[in-house]
C-alpha atoms as a PDB file:
ATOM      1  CA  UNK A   1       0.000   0.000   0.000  1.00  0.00           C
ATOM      2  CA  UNK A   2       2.717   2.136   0.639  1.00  0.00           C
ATOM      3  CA  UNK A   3       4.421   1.709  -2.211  1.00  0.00           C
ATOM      4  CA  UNK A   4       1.226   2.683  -4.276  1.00  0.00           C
ATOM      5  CA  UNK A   5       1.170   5.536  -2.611  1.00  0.00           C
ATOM      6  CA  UNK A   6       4.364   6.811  -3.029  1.00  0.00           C
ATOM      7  CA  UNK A   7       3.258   6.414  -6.810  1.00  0.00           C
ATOM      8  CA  UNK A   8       0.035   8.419  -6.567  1.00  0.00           C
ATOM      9  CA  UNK A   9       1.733  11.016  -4.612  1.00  0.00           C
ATOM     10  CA  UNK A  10       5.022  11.659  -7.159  1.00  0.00           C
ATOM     11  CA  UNK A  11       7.534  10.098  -4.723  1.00  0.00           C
ATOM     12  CA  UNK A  12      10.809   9.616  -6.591  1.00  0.00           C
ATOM     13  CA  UNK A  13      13.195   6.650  -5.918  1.00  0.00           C
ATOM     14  CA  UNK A  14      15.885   9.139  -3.924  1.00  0.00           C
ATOM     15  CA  UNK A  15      13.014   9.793  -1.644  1.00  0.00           C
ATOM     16  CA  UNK A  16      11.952  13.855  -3.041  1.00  0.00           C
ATOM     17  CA  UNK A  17       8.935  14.556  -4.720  1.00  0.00           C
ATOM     18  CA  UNK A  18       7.778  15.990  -8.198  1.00  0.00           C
ATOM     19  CA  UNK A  19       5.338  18.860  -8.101  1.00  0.00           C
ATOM     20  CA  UNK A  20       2.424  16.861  -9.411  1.00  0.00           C
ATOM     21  CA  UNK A  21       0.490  17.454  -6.048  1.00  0.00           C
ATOM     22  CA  UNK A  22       1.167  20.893  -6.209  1.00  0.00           C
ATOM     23  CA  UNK A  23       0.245  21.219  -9.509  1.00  0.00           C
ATOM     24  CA  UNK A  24      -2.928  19.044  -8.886  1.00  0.00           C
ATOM     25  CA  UNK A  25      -4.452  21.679  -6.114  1.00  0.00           C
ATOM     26  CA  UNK A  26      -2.940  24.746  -7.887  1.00  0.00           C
ATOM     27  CA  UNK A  27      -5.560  24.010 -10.774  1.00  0.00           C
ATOM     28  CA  UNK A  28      -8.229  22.438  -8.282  1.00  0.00           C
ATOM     29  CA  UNK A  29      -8.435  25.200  -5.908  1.00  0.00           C
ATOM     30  CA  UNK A  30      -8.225  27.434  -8.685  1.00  0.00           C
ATOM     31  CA  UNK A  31     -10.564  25.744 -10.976  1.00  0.00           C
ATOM     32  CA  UNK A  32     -13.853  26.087  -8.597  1.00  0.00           C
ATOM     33  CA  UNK A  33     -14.769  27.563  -5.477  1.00  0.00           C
ATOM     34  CA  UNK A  34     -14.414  24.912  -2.585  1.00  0.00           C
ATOM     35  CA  UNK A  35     -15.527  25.785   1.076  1.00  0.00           C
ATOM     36  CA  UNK A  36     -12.616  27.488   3.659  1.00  0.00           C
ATOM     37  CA  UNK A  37     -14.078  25.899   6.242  1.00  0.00           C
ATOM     38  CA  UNK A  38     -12.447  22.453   7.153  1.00  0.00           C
ATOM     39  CA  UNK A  39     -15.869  21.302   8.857  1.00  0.00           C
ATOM     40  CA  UNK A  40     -17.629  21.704   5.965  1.00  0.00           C
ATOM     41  CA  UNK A  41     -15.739  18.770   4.685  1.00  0.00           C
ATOM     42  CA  UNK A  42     -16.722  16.841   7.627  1.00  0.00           C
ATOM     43  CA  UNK A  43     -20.112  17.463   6.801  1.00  0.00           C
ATOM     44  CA  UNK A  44     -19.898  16.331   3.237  1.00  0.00           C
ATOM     45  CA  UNK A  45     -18.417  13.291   4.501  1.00  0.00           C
ATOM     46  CA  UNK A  46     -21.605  12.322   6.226  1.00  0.00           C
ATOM     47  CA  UNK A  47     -23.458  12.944   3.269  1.00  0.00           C
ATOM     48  CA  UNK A  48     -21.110  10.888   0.626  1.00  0.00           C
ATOM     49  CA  UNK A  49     -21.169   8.280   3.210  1.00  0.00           C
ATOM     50  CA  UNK A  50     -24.528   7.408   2.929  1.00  0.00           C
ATOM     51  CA  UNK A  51     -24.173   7.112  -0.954  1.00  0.00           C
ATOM     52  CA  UNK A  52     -20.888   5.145  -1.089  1.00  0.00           C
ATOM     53  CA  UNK A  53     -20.354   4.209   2.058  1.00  0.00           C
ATOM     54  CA  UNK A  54     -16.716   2.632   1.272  1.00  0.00           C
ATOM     55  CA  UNK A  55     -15.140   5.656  -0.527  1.00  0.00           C
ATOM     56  CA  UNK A  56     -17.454   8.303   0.887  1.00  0.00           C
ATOM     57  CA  UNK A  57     -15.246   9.796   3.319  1.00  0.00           C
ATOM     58  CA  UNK A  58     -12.505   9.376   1.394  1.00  0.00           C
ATOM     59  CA  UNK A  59     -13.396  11.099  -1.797  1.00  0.00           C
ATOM     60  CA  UNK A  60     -14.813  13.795   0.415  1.00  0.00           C
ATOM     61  CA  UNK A  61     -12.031  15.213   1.926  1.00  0.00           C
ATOM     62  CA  UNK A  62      -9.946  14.907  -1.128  1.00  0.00           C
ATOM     63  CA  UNK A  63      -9.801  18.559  -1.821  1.00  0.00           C
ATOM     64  CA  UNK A  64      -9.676  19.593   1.507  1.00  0.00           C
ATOM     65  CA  UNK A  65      -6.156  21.299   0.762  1.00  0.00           C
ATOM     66  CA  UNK A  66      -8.339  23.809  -1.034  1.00  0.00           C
ATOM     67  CA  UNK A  67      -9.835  25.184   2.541  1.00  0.00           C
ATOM     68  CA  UNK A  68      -6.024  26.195   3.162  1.00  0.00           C
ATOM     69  CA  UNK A  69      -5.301  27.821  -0.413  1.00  0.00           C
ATOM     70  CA  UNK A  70      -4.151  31.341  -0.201  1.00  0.00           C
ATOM     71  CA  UNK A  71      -5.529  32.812  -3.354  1.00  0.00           C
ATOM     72  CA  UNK A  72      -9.745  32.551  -4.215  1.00  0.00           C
ATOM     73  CA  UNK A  73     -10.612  31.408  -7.630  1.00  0.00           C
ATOM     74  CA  UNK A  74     -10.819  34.053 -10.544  1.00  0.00           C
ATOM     75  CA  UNK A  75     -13.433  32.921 -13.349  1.00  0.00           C
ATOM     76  CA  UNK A  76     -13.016  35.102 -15.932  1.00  0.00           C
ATOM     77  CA  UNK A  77     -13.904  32.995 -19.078  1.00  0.00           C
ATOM     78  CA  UNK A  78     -13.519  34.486 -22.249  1.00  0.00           C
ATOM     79  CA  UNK A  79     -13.704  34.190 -25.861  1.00  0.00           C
ATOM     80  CA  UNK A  80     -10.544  31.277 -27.182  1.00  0.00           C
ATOM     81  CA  UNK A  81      -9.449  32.518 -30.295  1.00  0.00           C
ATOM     82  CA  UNK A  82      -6.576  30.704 -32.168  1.00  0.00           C
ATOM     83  CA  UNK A  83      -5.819  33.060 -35.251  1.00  0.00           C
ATOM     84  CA  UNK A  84      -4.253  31.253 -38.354  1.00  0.00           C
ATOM     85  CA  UNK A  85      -4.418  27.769 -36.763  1.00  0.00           C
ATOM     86  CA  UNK A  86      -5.655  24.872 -38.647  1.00  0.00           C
ATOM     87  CA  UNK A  87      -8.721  23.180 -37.721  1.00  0.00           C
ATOM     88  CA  UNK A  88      -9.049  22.706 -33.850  1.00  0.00           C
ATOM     89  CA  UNK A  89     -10.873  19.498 -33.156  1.00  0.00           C
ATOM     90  CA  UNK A  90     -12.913  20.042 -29.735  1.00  0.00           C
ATOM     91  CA  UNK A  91     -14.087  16.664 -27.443  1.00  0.00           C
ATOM     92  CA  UNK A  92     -16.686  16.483 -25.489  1.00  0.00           C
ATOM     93  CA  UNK A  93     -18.401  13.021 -24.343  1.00  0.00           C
ATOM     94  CA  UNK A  94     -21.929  12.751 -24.418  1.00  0.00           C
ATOM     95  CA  UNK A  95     -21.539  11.325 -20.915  1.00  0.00           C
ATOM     96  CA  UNK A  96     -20.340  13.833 -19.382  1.00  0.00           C
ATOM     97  CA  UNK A  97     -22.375  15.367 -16.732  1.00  0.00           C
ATOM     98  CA  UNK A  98     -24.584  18.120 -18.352  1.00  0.00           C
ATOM     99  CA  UNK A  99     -22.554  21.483 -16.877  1.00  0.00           C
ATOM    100  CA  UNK A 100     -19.569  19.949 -18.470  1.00  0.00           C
ATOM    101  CA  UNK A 101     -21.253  19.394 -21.814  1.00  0.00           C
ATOM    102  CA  UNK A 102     -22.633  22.324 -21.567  1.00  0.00           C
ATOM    103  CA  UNK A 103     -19.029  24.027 -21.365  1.00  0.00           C
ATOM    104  CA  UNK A 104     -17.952  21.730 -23.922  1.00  0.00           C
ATOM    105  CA  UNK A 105     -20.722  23.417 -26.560  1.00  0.00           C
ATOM    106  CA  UNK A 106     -19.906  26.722 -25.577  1.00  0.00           C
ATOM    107  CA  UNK A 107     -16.269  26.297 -26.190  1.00  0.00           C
ATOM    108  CA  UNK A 108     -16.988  27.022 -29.858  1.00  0.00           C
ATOM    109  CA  UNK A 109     -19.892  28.772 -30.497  1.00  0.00           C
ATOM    110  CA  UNK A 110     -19.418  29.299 -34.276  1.00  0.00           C
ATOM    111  CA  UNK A 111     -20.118  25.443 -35.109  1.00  0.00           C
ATOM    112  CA  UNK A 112     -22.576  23.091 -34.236  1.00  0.00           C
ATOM    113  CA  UNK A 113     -21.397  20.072 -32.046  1.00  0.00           C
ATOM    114  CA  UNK A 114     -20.671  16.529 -34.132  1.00  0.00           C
ATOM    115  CA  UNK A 115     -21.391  13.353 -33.130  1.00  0.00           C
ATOM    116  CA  UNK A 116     -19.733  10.594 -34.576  1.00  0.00           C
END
């Protein structure tokens, strides 16, 4: 168990670390506003519990880093333009949950979504 994670966590094999956690809560705390208060997290946990009650916990406090992250989110979403570029192909599942295929549409709002 430990040694998976080590693996999960970016341990090298001279015992330092790779900034893949950092990088991991720099764009999670930064993606989406998460609560600041640590109980809050508790309180999810109850609730997750009750709907997987052998990950609940676990996948609750996950992002508790994020109650400890110095800097709030910024969403400032704007138009992506790509000038020149060749054709950009854009993915987005039809299983994803509906605000992220909703974002996925409005990524390019000049042409109609595909389905292959």
């Amino acid at each position: 168990m430990l040694l998976l994670g080590d693996h999960l966590r970016g341990r090298n094999p001279d015992a330092s670390y790779s900034d893949l956690i950092d990088a991991y809560y720099a764009v999670t705390c930064l993606d989406r506003l998460a609560p600041r208060d640590p109980a809050a997290y508790s309180a999810l946990a109850a609730r997750f519990q009750t709907v997987a009650p052998h990950v609940g916990r676990l996948l609750a406090f996950n992002d508790v880093e994020c109650a400890y992250w110095p800097t709030w989110p910024v969403r400032t979403p704007g138009p992506a333009t790509a000038p020149g570029a060749p054709p950009i192909v854009l993915v987005g599942s039809t299983g994803d949950p509906p605000p992220r295929r909703t974002a996925a549409r409005r990524t390019s709002p000049t042409s109609s979504p595909r389905q292959t």
